[in-house]
N, C-alpha and C. Protein backbone atom coordinates (compact mmCIF):
# COMPACT_ATOMS: atom_id res chain seq x y z
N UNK A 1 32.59 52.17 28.98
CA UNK A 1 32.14 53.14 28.02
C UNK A 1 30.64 53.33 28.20
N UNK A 2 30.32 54.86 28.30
CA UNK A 2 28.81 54.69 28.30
C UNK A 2 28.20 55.88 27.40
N UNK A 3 27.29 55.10 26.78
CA UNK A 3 27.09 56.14 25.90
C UNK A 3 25.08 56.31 26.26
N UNK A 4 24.96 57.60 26.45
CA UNK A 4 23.86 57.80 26.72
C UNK A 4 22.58 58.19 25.72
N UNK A 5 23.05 59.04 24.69
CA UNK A 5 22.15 59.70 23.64
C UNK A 5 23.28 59.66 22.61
N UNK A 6 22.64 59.25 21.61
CA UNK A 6 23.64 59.74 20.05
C UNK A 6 22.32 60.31 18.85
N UNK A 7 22.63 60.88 18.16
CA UNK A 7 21.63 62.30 17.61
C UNK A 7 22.69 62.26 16.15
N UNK A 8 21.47 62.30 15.11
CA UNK A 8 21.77 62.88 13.82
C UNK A 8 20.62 63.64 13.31
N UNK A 9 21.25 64.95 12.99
CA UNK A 9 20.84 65.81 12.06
C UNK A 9 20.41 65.34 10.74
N UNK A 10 18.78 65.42 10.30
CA UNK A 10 18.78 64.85 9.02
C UNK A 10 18.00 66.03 8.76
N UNK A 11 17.10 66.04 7.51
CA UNK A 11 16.39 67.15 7.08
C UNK A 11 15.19 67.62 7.85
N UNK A 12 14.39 66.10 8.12
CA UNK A 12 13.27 66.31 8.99
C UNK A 12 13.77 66.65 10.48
N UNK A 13 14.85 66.92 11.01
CA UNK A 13 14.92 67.71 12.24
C UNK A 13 15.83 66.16 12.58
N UNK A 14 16.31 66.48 14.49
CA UNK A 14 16.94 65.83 15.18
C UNK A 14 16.12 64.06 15.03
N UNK A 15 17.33 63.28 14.65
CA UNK A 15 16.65 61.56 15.38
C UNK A 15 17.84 60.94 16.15
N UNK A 16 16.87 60.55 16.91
CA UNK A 16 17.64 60.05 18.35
C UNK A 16 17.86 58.35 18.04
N UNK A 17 19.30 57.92 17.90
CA UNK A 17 19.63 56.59 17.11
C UNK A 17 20.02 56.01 18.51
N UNK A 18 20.65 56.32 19.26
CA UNK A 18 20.95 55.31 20.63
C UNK A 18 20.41 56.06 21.98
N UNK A 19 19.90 55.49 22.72
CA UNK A 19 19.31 56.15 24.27
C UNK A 19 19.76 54.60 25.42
N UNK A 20 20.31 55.53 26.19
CA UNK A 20 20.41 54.98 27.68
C UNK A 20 21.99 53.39 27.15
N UNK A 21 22.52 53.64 26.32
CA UNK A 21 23.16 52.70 25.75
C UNK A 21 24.44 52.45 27.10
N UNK A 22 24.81 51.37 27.88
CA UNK A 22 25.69 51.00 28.49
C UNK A 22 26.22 49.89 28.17
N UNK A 23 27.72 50.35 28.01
CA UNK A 23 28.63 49.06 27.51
C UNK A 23 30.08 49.15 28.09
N UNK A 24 30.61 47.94 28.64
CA UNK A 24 31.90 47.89 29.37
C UNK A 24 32.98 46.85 28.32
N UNK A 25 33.90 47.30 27.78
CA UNK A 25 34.64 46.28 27.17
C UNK A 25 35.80 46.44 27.67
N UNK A 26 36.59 45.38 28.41
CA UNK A 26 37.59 44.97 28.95
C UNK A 26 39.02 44.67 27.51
N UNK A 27 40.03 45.31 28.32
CA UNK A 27 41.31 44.85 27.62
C UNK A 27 41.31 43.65 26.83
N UNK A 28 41.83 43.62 25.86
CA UNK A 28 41.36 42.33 24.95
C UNK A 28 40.09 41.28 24.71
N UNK A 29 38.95 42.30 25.14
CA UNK A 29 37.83 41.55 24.56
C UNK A 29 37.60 41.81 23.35
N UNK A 30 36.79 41.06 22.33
CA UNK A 30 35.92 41.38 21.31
C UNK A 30 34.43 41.37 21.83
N UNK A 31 34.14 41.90 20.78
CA UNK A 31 32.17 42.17 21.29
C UNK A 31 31.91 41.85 19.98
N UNK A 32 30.70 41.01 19.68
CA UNK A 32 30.08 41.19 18.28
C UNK A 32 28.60 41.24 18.53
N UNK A 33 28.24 42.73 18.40
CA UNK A 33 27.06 42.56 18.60
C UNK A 33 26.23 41.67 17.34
N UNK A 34 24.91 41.43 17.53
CA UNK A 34 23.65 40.68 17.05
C UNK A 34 22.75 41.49 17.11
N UNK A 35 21.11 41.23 15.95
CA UNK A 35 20.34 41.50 16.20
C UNK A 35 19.58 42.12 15.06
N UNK A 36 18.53 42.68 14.99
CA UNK A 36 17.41 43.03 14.02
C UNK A 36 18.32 44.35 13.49
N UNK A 37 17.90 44.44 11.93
CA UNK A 37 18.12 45.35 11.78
C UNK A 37 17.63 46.94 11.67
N UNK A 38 18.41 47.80 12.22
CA UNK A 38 18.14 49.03 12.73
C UNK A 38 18.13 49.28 14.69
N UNK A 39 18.44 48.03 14.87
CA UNK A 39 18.78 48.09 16.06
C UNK A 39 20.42 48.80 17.21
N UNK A 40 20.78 49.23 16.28
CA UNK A 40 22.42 49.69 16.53
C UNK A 40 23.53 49.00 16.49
N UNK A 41 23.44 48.23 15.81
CA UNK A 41 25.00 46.92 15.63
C UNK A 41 25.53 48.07 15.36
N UNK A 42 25.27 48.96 14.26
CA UNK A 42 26.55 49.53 13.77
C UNK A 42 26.72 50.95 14.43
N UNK A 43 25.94 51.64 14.64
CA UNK A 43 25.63 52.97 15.21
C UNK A 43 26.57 52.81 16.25
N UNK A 44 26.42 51.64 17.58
CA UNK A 44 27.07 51.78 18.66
C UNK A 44 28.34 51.64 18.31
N UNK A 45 29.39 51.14 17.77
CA UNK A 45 31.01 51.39 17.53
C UNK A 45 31.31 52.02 16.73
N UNK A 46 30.94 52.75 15.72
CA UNK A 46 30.59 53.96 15.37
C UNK A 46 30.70 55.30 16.67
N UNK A 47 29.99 55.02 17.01
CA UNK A 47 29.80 56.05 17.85
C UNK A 47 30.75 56.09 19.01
N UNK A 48 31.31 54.76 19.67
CA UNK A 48 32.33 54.92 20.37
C UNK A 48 33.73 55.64 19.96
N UNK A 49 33.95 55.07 18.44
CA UNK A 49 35.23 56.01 17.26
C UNK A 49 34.48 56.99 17.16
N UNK A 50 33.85 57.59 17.45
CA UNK A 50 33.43 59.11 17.19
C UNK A 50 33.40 59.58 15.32
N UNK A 51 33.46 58.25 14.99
CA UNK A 51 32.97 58.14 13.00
C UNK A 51 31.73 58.47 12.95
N UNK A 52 30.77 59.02 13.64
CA UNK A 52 29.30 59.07 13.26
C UNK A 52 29.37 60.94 13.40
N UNK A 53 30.45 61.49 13.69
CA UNK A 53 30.58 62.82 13.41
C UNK A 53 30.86 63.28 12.00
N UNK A 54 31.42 62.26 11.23
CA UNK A 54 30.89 62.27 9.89
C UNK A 54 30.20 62.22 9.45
N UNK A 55 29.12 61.86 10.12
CA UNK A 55 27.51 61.34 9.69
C UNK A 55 26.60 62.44 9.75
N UNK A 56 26.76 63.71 10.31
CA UNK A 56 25.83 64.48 10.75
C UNK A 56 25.90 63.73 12.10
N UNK A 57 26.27 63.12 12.71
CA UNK A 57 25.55 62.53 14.03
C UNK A 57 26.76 62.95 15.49
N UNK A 58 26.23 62.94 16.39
CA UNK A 58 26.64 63.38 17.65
C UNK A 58 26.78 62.88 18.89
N UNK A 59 27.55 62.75 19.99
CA UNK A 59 27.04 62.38 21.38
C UNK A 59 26.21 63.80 22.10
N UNK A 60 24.98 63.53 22.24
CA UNK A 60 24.45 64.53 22.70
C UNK A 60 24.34 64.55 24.06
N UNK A 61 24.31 63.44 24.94
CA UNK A 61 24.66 63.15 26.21
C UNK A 61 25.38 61.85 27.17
N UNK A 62 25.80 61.91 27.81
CA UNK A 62 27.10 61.15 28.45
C UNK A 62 28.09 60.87 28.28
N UNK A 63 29.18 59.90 28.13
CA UNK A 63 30.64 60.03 28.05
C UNK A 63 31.16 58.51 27.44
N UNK A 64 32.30 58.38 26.29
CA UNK A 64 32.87 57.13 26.16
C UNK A 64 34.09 57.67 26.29
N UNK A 65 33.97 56.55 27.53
CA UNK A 65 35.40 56.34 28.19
C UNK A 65 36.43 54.91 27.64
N UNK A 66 37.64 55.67 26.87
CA UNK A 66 38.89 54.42 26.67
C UNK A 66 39.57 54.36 28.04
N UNK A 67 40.16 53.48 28.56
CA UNK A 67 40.74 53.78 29.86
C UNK A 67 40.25 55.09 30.89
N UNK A 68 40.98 55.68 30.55
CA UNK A 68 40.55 56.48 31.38
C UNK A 68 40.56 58.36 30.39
N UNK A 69 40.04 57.89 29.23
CA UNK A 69 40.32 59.46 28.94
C UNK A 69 38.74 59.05 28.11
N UNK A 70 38.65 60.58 28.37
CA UNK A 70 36.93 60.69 27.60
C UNK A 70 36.87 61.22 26.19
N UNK A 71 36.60 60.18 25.87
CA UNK A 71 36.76 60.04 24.01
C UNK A 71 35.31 61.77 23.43
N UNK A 72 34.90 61.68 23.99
CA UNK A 72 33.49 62.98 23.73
C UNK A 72 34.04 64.23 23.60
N UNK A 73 35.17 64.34 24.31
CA UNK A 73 35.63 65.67 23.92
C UNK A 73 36.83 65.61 23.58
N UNK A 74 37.23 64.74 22.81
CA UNK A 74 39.04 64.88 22.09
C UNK A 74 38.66 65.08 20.52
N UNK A 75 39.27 65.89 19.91
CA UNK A 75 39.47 66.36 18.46
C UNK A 75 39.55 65.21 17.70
N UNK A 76 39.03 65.42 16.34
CA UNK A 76 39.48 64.25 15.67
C UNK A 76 40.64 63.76 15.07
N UNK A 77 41.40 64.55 15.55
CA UNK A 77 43.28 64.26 15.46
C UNK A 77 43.23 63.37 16.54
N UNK A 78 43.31 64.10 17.29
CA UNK A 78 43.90 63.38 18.85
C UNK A 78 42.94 61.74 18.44
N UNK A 79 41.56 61.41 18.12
CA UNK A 79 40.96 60.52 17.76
C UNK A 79 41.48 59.85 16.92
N UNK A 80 41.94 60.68 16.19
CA UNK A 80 42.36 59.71 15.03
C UNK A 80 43.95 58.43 15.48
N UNK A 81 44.80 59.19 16.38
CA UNK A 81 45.68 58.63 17.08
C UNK A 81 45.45 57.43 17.58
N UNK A 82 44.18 57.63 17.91
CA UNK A 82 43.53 56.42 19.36
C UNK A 82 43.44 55.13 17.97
N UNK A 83 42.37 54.98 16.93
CA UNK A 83 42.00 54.75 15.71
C UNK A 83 43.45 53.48 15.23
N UNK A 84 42.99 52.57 15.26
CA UNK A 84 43.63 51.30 15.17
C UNK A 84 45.04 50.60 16.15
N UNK A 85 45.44 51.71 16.99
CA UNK A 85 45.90 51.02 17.89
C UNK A 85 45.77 51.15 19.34
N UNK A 86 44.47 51.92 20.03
CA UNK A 86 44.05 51.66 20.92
C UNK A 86 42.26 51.02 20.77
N UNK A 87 42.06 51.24 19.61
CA UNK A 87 40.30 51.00 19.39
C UNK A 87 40.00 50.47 18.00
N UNK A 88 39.44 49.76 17.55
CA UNK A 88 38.96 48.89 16.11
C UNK A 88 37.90 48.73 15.98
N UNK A 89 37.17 48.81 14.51
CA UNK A 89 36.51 48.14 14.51
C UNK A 89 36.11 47.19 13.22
N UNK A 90 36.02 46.10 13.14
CA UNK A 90 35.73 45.50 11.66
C UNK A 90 34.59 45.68 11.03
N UNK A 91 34.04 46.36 9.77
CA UNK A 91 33.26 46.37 9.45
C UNK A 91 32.73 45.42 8.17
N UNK A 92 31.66 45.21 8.68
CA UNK A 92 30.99 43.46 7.75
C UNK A 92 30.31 43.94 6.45
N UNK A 93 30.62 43.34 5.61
CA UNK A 93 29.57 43.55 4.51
C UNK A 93 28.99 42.32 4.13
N UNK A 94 27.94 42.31 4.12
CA UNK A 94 26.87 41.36 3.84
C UNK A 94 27.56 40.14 2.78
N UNK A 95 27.90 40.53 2.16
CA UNK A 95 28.75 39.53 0.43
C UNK A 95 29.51 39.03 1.26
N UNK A 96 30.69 39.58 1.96
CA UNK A 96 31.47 38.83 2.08
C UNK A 96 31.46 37.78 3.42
N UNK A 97 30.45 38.16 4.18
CA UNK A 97 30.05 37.07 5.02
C UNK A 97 31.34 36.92 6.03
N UNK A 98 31.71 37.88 6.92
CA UNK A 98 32.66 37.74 7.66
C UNK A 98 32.61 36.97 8.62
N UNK A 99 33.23 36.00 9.26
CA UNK A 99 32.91 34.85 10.55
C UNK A 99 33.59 35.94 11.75
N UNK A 100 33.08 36.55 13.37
CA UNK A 100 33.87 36.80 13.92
C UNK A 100 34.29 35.46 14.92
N UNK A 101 34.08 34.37 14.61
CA UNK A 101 34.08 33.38 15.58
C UNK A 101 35.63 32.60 15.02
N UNK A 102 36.05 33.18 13.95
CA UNK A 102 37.29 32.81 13.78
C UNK A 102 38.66 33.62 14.47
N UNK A 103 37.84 34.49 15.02
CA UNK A 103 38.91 35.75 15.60
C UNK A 103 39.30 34.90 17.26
N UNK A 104 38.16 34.23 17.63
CA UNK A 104 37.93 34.08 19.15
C UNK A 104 39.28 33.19 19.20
């Protein structure tokens, strides 16, 4: 999967939330990303489910690839298909303190 530029529309004009972003996830891996916040933990799988088109937000350049079909230009039907049984994602909320190290 590679995602190159992701873009949301806010009032003050275009902001550019991911640049040059490359990521490969293999058949039954998990990924948990880490890190400061505002750094893209959440933006990037977001943006692979194409959920940040709810956001005002966009792929403005390059391609996420599931196997072999390019998630950037499928409808959000056809997306929505893909959406828990080819792609997931868990989302954490702070309270409840999710472990992903119990998944491993």
């Amino acid at each position: 999967m590679n995602i190159y530029t992701v873009e949301f529309h806010t009032k003050k004009g275009l902001l550019q939330a991911l640049d040059n972003v490359s990521l490969t996830i293999r058949t039954g891996e998990m990924v948990c990303p880490n890190g400061e916040s505002g750094s893209g933990k959440t933006i990037t799988p977001k943006s692979i489910m194409r959920l940040t088109d709810y956001e005002n937000g966009r792929i403005a350049q390059g391609q996420i690839r599931l196997q072999y079909i390019d998630l950037t230009v499928l409808s959000q039907q056809e997306l929505s298909s893909l959406r828990g049984k080819k792609m997931a994602m868990v989302f954490q909320e702070p309270m409840s303190a999710f472990d992903p190290v119990m998944w491993s």
